[in-house]
Protein backbone atom coordinates (compact mmCIF):
# COMPACT_ATOMS: atom_id res chain seq x y z
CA UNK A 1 120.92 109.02 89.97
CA UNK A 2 120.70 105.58 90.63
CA UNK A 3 121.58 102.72 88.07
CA UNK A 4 119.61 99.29 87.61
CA UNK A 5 121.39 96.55 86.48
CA UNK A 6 119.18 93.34 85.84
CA UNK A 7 120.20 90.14 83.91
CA UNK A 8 117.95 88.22 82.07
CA UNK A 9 118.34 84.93 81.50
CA UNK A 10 116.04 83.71 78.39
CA UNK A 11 115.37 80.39 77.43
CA UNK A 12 117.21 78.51 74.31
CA UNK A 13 115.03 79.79 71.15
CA UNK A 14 113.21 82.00 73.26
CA UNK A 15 115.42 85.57 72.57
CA UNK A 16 113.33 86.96 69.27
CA UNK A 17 109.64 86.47 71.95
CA UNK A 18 111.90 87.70 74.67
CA UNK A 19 112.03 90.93 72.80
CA UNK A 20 108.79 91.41 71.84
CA UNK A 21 107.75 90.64 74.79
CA UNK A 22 109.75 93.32 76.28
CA UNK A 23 108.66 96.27 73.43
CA UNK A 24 105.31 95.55 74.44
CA UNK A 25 105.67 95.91 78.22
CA UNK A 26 108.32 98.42 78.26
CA UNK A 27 105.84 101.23 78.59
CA UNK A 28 105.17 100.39 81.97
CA UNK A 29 108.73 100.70 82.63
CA UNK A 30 108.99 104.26 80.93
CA UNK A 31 105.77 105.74 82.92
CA UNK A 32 107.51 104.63 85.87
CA UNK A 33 108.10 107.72 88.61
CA UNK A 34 112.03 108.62 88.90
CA UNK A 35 112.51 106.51 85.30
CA UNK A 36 115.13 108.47 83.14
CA UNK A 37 116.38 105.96 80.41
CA UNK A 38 117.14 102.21 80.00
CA UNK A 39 118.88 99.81 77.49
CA UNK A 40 118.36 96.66 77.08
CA UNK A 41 121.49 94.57 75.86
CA UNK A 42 121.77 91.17 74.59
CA UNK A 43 124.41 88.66 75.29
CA UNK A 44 127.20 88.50 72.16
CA UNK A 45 128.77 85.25 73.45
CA UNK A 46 125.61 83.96 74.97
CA UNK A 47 122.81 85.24 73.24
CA UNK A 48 120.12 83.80 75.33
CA UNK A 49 121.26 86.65 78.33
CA UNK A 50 120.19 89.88 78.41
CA UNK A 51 121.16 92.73 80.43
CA UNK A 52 118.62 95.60 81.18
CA UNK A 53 120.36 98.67 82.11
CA UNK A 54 117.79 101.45 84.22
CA UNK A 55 118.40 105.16 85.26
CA UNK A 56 116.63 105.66 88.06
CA UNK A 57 116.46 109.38 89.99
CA UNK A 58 116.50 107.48 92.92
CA UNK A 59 116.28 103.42 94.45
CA UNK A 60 113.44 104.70 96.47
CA UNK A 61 111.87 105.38 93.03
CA UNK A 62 113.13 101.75 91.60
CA UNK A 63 112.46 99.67 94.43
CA UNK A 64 109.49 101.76 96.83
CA UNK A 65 107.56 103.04 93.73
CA UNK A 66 108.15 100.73 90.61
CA UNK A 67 108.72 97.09 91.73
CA UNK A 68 106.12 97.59 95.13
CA UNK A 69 103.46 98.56 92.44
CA UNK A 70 101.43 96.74 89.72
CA UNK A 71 103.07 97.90 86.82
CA UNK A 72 105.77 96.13 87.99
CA UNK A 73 104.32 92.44 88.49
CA UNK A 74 102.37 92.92 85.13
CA UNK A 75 106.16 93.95 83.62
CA UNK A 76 107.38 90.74 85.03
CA UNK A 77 104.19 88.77 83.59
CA UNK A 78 104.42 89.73 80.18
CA UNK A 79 108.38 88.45 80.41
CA UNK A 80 108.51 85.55 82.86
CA UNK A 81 107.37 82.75 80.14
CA UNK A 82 110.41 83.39 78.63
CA UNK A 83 112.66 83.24 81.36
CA UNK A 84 114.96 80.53 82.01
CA UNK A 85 115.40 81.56 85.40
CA UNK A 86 114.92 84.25 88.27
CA UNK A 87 116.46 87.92 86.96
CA UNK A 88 118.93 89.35 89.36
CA UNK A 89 119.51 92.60 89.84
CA UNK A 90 121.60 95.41 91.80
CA UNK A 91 121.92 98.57 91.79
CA UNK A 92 124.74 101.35 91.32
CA UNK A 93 126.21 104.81 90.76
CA UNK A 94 128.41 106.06 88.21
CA UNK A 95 132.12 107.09 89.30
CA UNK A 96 133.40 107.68 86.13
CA UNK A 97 131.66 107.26 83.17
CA UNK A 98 134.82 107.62 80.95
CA UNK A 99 132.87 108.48 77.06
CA UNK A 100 129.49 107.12 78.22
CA UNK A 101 128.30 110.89 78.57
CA UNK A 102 124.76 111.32 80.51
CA UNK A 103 123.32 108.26 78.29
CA UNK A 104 124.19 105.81 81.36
């Protein structure tokens, strides 16, 4: 299992569209081959990030499946008027999940 870790940043007043915006493309993201969970976090001390956290079975499925496809530029569509600036993202394993269980 492969994780996906991609920060958001959202622009000033923009974090309540940002949302919706994500509820209502998120099914593309679920449908996804090799997708098995995500959370999407936002930013305590600076609201206006957000960090999208993706279970993947494998990267092959993340990167070769999901972001080569459509559903993946229409994802990035319905969220990039809200963006303050290009997502990064990386990838990584768990080595010790220490309480997070299998939810991670």
């Amino acid at each position: 299992m492969i994780h996906e870790i991609a920060l958001f940043p959202v622009k000033n007043h923009q974090t309540q569209s940002f949302e919706r915006a994500f509820a209502e493309v998120s099914h593309l993201l679920t449908r996804a081959k090799g997708y098995q969970g995500h959370l999407l976090m936002q930013g305590v001390e600076q609201p206006s990030h957000f960090t999208l956290f993706v279970q993947w079975a494998s990267l092959d499925d993340h990167i070769k499946v999901f972001e080569a496809g459509d559903d993946h530029r229409v994802f990035m569509l319905g969220l990039e008027k809200y963006l303050a600036g290009e997502p990064s993202v990386q990838h990584g394993r768990v080595v010790s999940p220490l309480g997070w269980g299998n939810s991670l």
